[in-house]
Protein backbone atom coordinates (compact mmCIF):
# COMPACT_ATOMS: atom_id res chain seq x y z
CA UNK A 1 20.08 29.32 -23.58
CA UNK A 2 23.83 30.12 -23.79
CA UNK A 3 24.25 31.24 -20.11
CA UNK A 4 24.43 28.58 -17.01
CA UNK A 5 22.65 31.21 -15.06
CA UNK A 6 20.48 33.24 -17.35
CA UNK A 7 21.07 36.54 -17.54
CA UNK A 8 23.72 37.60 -14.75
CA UNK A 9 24.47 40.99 -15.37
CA UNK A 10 27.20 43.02 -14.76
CA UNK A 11 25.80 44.10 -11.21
CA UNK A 12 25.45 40.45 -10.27
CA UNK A 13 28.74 39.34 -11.69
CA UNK A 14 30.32 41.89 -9.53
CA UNK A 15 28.54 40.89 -6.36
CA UNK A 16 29.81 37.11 -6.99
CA UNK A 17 32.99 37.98 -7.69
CA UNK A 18 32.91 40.05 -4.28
CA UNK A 19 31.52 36.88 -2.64
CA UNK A 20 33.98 34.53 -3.94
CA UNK A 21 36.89 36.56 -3.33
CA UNK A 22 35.42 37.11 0.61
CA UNK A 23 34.46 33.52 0.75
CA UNK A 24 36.76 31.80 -1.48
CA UNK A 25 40.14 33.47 -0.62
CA UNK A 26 39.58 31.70 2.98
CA UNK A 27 37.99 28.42 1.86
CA UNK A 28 36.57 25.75 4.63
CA UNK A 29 34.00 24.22 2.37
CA UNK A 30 34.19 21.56 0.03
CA UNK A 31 36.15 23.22 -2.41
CA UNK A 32 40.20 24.10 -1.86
CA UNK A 33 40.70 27.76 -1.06
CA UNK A 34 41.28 29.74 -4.24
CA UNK A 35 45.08 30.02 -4.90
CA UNK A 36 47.27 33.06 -5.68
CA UNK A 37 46.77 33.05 -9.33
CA UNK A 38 43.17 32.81 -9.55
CA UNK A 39 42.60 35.45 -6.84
CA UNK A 40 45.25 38.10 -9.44
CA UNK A 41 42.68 37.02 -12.00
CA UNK A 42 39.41 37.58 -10.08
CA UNK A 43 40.52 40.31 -8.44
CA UNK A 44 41.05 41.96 -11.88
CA UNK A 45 38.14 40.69 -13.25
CA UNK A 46 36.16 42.37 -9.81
CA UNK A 47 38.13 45.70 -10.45
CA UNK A 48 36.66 45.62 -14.17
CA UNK A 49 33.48 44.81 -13.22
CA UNK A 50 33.24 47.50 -10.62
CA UNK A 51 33.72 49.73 -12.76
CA UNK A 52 31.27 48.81 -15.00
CA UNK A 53 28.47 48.09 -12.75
CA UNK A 54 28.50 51.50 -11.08
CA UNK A 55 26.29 52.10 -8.54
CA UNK A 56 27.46 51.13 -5.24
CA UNK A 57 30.25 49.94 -6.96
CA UNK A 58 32.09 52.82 -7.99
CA UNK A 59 33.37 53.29 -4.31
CA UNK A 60 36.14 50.91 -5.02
CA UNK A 61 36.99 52.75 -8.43
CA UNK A 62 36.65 56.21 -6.59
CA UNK A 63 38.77 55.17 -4.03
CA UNK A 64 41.73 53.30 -6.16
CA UNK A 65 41.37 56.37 -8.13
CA UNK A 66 41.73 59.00 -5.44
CA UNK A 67 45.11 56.76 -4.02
CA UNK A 68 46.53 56.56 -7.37
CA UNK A 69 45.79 60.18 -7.73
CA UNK A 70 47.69 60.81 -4.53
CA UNK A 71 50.92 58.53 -5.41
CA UNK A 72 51.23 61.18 -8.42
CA UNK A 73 50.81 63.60 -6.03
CA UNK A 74 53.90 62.96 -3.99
CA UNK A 75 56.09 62.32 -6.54
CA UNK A 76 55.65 64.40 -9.28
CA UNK A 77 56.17 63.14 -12.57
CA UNK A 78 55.34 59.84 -11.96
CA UNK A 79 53.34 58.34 -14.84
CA UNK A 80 50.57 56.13 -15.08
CA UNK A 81 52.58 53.49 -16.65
CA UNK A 82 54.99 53.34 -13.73
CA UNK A 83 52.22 53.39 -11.00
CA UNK A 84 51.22 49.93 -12.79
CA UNK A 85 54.72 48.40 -13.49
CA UNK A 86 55.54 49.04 -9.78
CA UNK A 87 52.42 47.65 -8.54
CA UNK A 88 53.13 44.52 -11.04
CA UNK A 89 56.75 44.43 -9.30
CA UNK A 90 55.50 44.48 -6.10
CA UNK A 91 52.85 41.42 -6.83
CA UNK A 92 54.82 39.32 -8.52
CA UNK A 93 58.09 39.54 -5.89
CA UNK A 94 56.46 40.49 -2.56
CA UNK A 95 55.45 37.38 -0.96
CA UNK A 96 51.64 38.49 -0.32
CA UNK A 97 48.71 36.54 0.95
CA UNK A 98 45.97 35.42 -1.51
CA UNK A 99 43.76 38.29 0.44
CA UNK A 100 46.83 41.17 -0.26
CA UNK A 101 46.98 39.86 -3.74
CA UNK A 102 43.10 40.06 -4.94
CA UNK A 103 43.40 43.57 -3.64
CA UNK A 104 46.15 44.44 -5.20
CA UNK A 105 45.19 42.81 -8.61
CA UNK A 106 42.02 45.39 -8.51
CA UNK A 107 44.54 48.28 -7.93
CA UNK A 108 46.78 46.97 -10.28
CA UNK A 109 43.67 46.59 -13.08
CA UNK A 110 42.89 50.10 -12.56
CA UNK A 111 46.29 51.41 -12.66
CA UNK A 112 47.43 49.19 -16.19
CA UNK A 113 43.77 50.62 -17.21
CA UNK A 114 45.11 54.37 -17.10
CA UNK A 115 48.49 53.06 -18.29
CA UNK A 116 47.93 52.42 -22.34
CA UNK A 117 49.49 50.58 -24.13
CA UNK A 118 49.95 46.78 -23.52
CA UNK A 119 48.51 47.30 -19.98
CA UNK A 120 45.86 49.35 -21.68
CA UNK A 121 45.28 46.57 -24.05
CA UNK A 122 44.89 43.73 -21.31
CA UNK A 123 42.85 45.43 -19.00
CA UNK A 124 40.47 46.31 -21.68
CA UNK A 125 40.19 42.78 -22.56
CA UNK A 126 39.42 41.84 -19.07
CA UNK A 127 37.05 44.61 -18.82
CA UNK A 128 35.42 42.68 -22.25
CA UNK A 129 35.59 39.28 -20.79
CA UNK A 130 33.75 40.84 -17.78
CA UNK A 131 30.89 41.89 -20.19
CA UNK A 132 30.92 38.98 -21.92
CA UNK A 133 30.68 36.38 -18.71
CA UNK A 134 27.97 39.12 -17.52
């Protein structure tokens, strides 16, 4: 066995990750509410595995896609690249909650996926780490 839980899937990871961002973001239980880094990182990770998954699922991609595709829209021009180094801007110097900020990090995930590059690069290897953990 090299899995705590068997086999998980991609489907399944993303419906935990949804769960633990709904539940986890909030907190109440025994554990601490999740902080502001790890809900960036699982919010990514939930953006990746959305987009896997399919399904369901690809209502969040659909919809980050059809916003994104709209910011072009009004100012033409505007690359890819910039959508995701403004979005990066605006989570790491906007104070935002932990809610705002797993959001944003599954916007942001698609955007740096559509960017190339280094942003390319990363969200690929969250996208890999999200197959991997599945």
């Amino acid at each position: 066995m090299n899995s705590v839980f068997g086999n998980l899937g991609i489907v399944g990871l993303a419906v935990a990750l949804t769960v633990l961002l709904l539940v986890g973001i909030k907190g109440g239980g025994k554990v601490k509410p999740l902080g502001w880094w790890p809900c960036l990182v699982l919010g990514m990770l939930a953006g990746s595995s959305y987009a896997a998954a399919g399904g369901i699922f690809r209502i969040v991609p659909d919809l980050v896609g059809s916003l994104l595709g709209a910011a072009q829209g009004i100012i033409p021009g505007v690359t890819m690249p910039a959508v995701a180094l403004t979005l990066a801007i605006v989570i790491l110097f906007k104070k935002l909650s932990t809610q705002q900020v797993a959001v944003l990090g599954i916007i942001f995930w698609y955007a740096a996926s559509g960017a190339g590059g280094v942003w390319g690069t990363v969200s690929q290897s969250i996208a890999n780490l999200g197959q991997q953990v599945s």
